[in-house]
C-alpha atoms as a PDB file:
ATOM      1  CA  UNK A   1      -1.523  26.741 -16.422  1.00  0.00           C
ATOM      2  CA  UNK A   2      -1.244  24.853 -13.221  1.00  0.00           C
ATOM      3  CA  UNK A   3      -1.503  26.501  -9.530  1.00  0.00           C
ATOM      4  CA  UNK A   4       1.593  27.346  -8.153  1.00  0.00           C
ATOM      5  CA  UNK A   5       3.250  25.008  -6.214  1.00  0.00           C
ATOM      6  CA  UNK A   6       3.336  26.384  -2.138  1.00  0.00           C
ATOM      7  CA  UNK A   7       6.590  25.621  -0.724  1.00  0.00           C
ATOM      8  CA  UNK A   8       7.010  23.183   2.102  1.00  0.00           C
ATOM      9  CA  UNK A   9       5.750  24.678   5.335  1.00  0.00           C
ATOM     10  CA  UNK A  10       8.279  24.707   8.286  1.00  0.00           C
ATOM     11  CA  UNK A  11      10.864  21.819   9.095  1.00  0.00           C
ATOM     12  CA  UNK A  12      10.674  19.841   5.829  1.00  0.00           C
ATOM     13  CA  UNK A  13      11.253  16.956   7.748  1.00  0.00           C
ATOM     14  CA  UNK A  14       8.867  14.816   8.725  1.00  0.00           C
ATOM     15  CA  UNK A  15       7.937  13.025  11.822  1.00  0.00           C
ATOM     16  CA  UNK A  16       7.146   9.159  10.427  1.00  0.00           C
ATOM     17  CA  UNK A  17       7.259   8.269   6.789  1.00  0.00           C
ATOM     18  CA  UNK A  18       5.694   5.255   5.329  1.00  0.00           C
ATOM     19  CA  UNK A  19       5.589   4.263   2.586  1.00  0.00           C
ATOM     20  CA  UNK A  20       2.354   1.461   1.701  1.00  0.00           C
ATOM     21  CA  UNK A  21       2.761  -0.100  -1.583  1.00  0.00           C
ATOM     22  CA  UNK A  22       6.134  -0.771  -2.378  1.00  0.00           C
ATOM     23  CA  UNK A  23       7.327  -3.738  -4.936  1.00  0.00           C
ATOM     24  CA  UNK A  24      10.105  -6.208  -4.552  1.00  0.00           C
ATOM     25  CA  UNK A  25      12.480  -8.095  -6.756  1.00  0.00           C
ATOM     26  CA  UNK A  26      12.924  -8.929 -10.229  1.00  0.00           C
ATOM     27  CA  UNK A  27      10.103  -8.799 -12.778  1.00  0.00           C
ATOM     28  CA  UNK A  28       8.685 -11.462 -15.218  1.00  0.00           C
ATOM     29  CA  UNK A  29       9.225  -9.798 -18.586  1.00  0.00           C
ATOM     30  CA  UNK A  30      10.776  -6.795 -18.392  1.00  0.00           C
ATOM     31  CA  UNK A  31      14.013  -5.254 -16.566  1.00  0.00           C
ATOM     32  CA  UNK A  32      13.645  -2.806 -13.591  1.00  0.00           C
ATOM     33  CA  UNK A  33      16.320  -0.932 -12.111  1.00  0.00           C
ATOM     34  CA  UNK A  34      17.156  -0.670  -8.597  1.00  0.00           C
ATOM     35  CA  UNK A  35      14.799  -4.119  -7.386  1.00  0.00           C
ATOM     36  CA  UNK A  36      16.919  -5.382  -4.445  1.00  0.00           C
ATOM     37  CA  UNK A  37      15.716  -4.093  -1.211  1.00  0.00           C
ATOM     38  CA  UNK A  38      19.382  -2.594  -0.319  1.00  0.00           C
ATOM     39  CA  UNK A  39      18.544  -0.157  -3.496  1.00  0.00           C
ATOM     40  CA  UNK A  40      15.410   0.134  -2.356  1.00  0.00           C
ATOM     41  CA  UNK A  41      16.322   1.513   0.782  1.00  0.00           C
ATOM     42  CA  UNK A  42      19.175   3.902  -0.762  1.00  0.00           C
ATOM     43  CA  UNK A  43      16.415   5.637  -2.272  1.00  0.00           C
ATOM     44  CA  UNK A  44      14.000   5.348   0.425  1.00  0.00           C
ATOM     45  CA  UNK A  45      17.106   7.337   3.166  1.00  0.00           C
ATOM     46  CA  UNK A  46      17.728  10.142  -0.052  1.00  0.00           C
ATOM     47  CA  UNK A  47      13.833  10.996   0.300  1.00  0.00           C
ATOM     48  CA  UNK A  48      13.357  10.309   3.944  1.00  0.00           C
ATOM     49  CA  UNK A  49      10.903   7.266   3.585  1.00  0.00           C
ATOM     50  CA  UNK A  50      11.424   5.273   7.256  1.00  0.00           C
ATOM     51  CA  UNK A  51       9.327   2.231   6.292  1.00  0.00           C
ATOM     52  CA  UNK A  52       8.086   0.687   3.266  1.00  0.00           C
ATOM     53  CA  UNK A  53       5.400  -2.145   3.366  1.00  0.00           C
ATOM     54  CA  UNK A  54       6.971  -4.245   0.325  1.00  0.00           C
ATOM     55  CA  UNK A  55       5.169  -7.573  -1.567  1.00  0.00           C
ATOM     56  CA  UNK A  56       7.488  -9.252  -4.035  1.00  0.00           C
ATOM     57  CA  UNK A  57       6.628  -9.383  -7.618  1.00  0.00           C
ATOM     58  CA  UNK A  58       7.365 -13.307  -7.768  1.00  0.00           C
ATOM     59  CA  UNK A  59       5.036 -13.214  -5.089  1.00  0.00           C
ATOM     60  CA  UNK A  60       2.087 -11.567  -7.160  1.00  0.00           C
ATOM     61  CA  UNK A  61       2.167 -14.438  -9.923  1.00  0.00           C
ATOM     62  CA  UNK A  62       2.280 -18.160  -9.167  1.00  0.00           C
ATOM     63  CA  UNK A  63       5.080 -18.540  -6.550  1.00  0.00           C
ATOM     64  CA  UNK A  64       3.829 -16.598  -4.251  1.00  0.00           C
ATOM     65  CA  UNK A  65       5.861 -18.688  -1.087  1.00  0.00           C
ATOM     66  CA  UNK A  66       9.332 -18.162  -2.975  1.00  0.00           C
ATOM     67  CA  UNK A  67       8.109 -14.172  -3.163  1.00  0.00           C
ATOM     68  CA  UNK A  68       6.916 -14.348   0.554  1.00  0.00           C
ATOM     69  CA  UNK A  69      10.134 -15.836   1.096  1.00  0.00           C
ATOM     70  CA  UNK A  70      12.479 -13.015  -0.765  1.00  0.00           C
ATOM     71  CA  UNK A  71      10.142 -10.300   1.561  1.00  0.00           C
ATOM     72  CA  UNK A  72      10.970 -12.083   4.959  1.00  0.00           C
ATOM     73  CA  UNK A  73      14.998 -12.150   4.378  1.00  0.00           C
ATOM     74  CA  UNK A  74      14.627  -8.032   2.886  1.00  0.00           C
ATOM     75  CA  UNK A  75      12.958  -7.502   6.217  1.00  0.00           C
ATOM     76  CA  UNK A  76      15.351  -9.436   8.036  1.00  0.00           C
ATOM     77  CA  UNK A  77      18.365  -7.514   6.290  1.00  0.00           C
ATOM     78  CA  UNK A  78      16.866  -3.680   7.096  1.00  0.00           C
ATOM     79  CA  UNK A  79      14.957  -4.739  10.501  1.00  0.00           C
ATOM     80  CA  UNK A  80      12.521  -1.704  11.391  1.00  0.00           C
ATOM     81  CA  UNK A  81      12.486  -0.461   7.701  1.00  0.00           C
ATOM     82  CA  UNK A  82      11.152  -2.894   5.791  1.00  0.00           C
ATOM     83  CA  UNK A  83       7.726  -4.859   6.758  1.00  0.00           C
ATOM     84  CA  UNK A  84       5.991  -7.307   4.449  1.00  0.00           C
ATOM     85  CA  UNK A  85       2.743  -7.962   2.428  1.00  0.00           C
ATOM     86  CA  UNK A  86       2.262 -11.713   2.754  1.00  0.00           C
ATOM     87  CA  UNK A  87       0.673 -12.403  -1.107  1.00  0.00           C
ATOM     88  CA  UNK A  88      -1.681 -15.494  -2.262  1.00  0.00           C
ATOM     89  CA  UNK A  89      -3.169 -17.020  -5.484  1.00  0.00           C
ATOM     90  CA  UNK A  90      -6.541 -17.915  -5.293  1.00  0.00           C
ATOM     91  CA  UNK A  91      -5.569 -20.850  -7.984  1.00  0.00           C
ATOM     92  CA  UNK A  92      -4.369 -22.419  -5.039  1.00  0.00           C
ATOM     93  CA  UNK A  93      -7.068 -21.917  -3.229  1.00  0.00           C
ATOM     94  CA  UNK A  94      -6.380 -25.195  -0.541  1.00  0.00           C
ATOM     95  CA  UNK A  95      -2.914 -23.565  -0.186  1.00  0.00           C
ATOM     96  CA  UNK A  96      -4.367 -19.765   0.988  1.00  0.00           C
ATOM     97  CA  UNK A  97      -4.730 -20.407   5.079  1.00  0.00           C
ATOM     98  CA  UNK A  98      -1.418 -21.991   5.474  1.00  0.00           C
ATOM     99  CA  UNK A  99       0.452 -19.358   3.533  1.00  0.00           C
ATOM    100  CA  UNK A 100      -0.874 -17.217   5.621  1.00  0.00           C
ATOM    101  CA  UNK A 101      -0.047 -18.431   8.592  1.00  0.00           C
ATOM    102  CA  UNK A 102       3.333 -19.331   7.843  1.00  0.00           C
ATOM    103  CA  UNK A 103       3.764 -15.835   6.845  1.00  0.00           C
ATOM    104  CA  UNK A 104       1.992 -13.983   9.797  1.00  0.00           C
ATOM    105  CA  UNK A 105       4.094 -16.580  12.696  1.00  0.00           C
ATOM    106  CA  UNK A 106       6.854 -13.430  11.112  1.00  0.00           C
ATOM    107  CA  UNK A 107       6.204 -10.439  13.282  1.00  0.00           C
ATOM    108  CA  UNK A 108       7.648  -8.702   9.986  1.00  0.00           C
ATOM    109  CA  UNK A 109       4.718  -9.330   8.186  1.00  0.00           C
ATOM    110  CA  UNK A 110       1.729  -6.760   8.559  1.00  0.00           C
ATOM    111  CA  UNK A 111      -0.520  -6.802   5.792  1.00  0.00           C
ATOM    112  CA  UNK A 112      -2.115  -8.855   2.733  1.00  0.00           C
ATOM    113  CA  UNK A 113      -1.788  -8.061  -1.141  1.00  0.00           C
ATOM    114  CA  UNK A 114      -4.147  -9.311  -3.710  1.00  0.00           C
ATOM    115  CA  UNK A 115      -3.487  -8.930  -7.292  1.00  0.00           C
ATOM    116  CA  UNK A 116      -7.400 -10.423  -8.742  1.00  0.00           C
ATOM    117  CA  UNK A 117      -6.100  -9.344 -12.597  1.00  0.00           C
ATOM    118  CA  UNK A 118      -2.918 -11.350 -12.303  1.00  0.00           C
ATOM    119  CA  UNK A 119      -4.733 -14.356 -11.732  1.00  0.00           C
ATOM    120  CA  UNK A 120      -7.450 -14.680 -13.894  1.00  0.00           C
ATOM    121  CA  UNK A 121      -9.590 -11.467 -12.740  1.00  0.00           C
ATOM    122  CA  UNK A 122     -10.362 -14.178 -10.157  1.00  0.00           C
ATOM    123  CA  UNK A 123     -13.142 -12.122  -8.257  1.00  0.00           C
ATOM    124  CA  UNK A 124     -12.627 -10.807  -4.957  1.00  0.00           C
ATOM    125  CA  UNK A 125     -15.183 -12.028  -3.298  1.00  0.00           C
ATOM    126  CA  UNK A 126     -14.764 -15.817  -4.897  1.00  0.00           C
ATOM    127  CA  UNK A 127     -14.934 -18.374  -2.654  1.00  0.00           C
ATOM    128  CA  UNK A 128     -10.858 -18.763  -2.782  1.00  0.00           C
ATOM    129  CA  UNK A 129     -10.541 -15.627  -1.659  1.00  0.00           C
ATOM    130  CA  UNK A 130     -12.571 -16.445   1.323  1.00  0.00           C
ATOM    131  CA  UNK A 131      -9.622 -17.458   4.187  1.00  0.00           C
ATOM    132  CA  UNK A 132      -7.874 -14.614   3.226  1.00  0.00           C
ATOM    133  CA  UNK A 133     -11.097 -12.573   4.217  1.00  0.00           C
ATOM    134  CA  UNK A 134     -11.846 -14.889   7.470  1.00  0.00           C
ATOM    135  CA  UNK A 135      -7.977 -14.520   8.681  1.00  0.00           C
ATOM    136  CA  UNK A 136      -8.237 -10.663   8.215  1.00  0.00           C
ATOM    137  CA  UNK A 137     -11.093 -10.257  10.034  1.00  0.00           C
ATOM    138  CA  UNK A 138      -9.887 -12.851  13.124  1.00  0.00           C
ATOM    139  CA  UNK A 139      -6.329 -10.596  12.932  1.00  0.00           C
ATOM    140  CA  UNK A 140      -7.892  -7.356  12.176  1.00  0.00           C
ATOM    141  CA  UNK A 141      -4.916  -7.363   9.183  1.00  0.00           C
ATOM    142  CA  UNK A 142      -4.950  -4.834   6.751  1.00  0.00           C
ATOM    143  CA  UNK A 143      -5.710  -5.951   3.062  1.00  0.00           C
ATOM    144  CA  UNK A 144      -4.264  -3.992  -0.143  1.00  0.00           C
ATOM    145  CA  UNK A 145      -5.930  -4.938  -3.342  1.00  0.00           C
ATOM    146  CA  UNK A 146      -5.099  -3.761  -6.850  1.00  0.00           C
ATOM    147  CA  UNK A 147      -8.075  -2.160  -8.010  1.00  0.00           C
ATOM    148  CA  UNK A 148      -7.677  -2.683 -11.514  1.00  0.00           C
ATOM    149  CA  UNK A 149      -9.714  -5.998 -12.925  1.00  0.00           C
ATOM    150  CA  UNK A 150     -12.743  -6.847 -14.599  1.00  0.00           C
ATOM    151  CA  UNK A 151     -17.033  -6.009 -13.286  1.00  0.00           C
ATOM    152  CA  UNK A 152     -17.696  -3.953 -10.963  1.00  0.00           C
ATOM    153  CA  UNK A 153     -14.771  -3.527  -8.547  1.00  0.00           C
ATOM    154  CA  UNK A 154     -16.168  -1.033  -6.396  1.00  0.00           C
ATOM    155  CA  UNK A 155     -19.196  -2.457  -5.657  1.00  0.00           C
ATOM    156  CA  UNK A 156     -17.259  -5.254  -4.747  1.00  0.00           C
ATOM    157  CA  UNK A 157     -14.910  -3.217  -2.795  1.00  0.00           C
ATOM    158  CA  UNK A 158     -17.956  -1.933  -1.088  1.00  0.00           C
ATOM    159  CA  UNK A 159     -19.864  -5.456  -0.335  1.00  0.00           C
ATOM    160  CA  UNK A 160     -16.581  -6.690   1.231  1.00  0.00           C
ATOM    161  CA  UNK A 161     -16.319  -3.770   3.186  1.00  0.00           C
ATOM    162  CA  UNK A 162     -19.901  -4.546   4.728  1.00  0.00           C
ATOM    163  CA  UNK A 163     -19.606  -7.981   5.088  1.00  0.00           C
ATOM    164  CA  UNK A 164     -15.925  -7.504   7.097  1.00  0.00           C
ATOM    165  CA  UNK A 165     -16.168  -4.057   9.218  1.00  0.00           C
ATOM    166  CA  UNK A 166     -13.156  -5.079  11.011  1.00  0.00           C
ATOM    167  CA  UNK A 167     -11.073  -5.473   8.005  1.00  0.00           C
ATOM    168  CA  UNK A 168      -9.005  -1.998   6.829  1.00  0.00           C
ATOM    169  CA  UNK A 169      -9.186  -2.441   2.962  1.00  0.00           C
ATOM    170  CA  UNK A 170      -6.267  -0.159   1.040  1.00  0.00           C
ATOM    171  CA  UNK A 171      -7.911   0.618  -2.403  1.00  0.00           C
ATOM    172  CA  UNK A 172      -4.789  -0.215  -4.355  1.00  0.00           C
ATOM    173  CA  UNK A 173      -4.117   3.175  -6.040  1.00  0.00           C
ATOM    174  CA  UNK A 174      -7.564   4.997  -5.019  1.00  0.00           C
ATOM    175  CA  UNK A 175      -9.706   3.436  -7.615  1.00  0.00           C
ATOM    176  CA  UNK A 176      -8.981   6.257  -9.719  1.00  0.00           C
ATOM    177  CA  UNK A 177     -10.019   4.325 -12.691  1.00  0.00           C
ATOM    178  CA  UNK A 178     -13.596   4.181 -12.097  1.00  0.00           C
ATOM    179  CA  UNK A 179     -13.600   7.996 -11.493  1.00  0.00           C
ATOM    180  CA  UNK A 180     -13.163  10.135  -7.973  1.00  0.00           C
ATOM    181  CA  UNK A 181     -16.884  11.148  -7.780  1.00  0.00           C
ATOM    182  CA  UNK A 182     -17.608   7.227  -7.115  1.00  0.00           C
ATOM    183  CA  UNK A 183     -14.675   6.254  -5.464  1.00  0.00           C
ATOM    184  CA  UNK A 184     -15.413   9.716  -2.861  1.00  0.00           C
ATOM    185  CA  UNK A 185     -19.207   7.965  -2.945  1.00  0.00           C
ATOM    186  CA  UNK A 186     -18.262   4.153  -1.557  1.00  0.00           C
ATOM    187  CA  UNK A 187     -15.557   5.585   0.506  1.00  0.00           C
ATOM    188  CA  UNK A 188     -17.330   7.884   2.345  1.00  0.00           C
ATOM    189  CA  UNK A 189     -20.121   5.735   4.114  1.00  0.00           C
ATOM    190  CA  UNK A 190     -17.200   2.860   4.577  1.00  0.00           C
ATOM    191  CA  UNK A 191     -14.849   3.661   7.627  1.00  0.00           C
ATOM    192  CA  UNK A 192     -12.640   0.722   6.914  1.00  0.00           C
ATOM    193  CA  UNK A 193     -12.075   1.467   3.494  1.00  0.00           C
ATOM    194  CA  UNK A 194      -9.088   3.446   2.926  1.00  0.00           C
ATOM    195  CA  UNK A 195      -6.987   4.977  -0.306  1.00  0.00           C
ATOM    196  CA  UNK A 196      -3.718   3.793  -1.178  1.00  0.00           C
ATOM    197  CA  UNK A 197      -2.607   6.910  -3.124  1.00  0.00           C
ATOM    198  CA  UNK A 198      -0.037   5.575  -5.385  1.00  0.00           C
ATOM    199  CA  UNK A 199      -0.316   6.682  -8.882  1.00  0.00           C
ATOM    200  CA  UNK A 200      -2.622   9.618  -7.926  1.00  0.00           C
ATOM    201  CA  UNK A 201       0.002  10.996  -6.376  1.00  0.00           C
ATOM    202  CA  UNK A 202       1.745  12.039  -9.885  1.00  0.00           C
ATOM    203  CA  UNK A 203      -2.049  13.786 -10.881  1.00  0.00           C
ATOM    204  CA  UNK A 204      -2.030  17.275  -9.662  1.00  0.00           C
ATOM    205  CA  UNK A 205      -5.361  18.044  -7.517  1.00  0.00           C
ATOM    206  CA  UNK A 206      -6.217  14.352  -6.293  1.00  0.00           C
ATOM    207  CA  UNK A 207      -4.922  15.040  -3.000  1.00  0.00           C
ATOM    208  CA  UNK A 208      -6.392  18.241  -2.662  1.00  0.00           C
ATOM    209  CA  UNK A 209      -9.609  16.883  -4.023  1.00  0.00           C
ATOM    210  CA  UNK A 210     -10.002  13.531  -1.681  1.00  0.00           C
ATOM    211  CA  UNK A 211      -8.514  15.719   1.485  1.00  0.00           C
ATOM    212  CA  UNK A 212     -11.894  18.288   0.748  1.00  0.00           C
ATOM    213  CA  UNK A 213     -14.030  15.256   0.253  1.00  0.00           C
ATOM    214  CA  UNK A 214     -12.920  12.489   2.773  1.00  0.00           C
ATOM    215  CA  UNK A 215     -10.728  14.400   4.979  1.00  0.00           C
ATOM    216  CA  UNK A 216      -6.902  13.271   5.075  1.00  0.00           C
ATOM    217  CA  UNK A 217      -7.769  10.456   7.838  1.00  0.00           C
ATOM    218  CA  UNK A 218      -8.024   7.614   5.070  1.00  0.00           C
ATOM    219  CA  UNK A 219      -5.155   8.688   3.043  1.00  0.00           C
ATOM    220  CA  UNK A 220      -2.240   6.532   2.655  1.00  0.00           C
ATOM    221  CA  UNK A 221       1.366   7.101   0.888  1.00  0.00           C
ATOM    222  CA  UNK A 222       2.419   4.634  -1.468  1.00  0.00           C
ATOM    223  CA  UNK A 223       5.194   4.954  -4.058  1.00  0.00           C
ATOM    224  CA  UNK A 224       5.075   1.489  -6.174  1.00  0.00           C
ATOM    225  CA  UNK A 225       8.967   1.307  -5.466  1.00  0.00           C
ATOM    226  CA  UNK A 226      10.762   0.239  -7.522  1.00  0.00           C
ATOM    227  CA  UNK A 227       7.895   0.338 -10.139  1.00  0.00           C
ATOM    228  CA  UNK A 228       7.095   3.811 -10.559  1.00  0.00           C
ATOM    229  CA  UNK A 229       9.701   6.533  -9.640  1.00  0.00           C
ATOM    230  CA  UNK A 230       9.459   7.457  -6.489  1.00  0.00           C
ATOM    231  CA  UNK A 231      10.749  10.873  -6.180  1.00  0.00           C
ATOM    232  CA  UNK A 232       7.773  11.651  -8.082  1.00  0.00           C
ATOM    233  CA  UNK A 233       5.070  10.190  -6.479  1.00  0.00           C
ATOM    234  CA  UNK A 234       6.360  11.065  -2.802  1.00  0.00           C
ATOM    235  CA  UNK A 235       6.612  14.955  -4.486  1.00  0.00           C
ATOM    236  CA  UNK A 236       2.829  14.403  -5.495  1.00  0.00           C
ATOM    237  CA  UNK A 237       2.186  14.252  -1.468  1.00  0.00           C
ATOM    238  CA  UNK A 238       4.871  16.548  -0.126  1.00  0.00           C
ATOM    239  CA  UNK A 239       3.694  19.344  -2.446  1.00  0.00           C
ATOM    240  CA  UNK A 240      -0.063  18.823  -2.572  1.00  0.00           C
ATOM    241  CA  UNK A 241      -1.725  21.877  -1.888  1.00  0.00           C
ATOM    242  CA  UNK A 242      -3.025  20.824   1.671  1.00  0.00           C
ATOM    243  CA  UNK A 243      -2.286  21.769   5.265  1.00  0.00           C
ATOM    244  CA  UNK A 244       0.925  20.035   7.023  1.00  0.00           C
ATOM    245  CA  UNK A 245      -1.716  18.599   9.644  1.00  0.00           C
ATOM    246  CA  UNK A 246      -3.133  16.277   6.519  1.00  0.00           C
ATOM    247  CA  UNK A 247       0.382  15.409   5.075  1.00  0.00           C
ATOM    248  CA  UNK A 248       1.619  13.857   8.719  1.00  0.00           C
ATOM    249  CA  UNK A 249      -1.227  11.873   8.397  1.00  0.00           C
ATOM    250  CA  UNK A 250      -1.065  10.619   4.689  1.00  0.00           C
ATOM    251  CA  UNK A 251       2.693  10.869   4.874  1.00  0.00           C
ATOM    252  CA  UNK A 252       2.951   8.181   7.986  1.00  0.00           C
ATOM    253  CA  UNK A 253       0.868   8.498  10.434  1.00  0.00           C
ATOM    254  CA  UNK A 254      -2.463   6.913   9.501  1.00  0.00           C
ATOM    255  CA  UNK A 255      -0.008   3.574   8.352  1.00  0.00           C
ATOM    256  CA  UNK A 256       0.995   3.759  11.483  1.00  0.00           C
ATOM    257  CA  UNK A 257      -2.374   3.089  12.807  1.00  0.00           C
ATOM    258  CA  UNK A 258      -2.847   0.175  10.248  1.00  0.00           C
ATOM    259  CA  UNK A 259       0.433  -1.514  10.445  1.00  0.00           C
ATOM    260  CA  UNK A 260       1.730  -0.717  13.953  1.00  0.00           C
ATOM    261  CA  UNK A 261       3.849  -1.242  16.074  1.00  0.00           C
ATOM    262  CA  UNK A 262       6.674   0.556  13.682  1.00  0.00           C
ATOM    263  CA  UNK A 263       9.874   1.064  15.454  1.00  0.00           C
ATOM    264  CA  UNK A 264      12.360   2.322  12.073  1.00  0.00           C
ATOM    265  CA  UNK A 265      15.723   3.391  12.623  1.00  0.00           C
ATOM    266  CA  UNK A 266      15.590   6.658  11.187  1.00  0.00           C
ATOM    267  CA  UNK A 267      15.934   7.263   7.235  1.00  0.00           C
ATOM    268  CA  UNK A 268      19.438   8.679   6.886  1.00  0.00           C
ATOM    269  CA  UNK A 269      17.866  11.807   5.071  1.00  0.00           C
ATOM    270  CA  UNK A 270      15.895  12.448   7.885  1.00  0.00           C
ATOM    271  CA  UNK A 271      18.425  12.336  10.726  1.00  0.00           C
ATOM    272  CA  UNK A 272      19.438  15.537  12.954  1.00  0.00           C
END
């Protein structure tokens, strides 16, 4: 039988709440519910979620600049709650720089998502991939990968993190693929490498397990709004079996380390 669930210490509200990997728009081949951001947010003021770092789905296949473009007007419509991943393809690999830049002269803008398995397990550390590397690095921006493509991914997690100290890399949903013994392994001697815990969040004892090993400091909250439900996975954190101390900091306040300045008007669930 599973452990009994402890209930919430104290005030169960919480001081910041952010939420890292969060989706964006209509998908290619299938219907999901509740994809405009104004949804989005509905569901992010019923849980208490202040900010959610969002990359569009258009922008995770080929037109990445019309998905950049959908992000920029959802952060424009909920200023303060809504901040953007600017997304690339590496298929367009003279195209990569200026994207960026056009993306980052947004203040809204505050991190970079790479989907390698959408585009032709592309590898990470291909030579397309490069600018997005270099312009991390000069801008010190954070970088969320999906962890979920062909090789070795977490050695190449590992040389990337080497080769760029000043880059914080999210480890799109933990690595949890490749098993927690080795993802605890490269994480641990790699300060900049950090766990986006979406998806582990719904596996009871991940939290508790990477808080024993790593120490909450790394730990990020991510939901894959609208993607996965997120009642669920922001449950997964809420009830973990793990000091309130550590939940602050998974919850929001090691994002806002990464992706600061935040200034959210408070989620409407979280209002006195």
């Amino acid at each position: 039988m599973p452990a009994e669930t402890p209930p919430v210490e104290g005030d169960a509200r919480w001081p910041l709440v952010v939420d890292v990997h969060c989706h964006l728009g209509a998908f290619r081949n299938f219907h999901i519910p509740g994809h405009d951001i104004d949804a989005m947010v509905e569901v992010m003021d019923l849980l208490g979620v202040d900010v959610a770092v969002v990359a569009a789905h258009a922008g995770i296949y080929a037109d990445y600049r019309f998905g950049n473009d959908q992000v920029a007007e959802a952060a424009r419509r909920h200023p303060g709650r809504v901040l953007g991943y600017c997304c690339v393809n590496p298929n367009y690999a003279a195209e990569v720089r200026g994207e960026l830049e056009r993306c980052f002269a947004d203040p809204a803008f505050r991190g970079i998502k790479l989907h390698p398995e959408l585009h032709g397990d592309y590898p990470l550390d291909g030579p397309a991939y490069r600018p997005v590397w270099e312009f991390a690095a000069e801008r010190r921006v954070p970088v969320l990968s999906h962890s979920y493509f062909g090789g070795d991914p977490l050695g190449v997690f590992a040389a990337l993190a080497d080769e760029y100290p000043t880059v914080p890399l999210l480890l799109g949903h933990a690595g949890l693929d490749y098993g927690l013994d080795r993802v605890v392994d490269v994480v641990g001697e790699r300060p900049n490498i950090h766990l986006d815990l979406t998806g582990p969040l719904s596996w009871d004892g991940v939290v508790e397990f990477l808080v024993a090993e790593l120490g909450a400091e790394r730990l990020l909250y991510g939901s894959d709004m609208p993607f996965m439900n997120a009642p669920l996975q922001f449950g997964g954190c809420v009830y973990a079996r793990v000091d309130r101390a550590a939940k602050e900091r998974v919850l929001g306040a090691n994002a806002a380390a990464l992706f600061g300045p935040l200034e959210p008007a408070p989620a409407i669930g979280r209002r006195a």
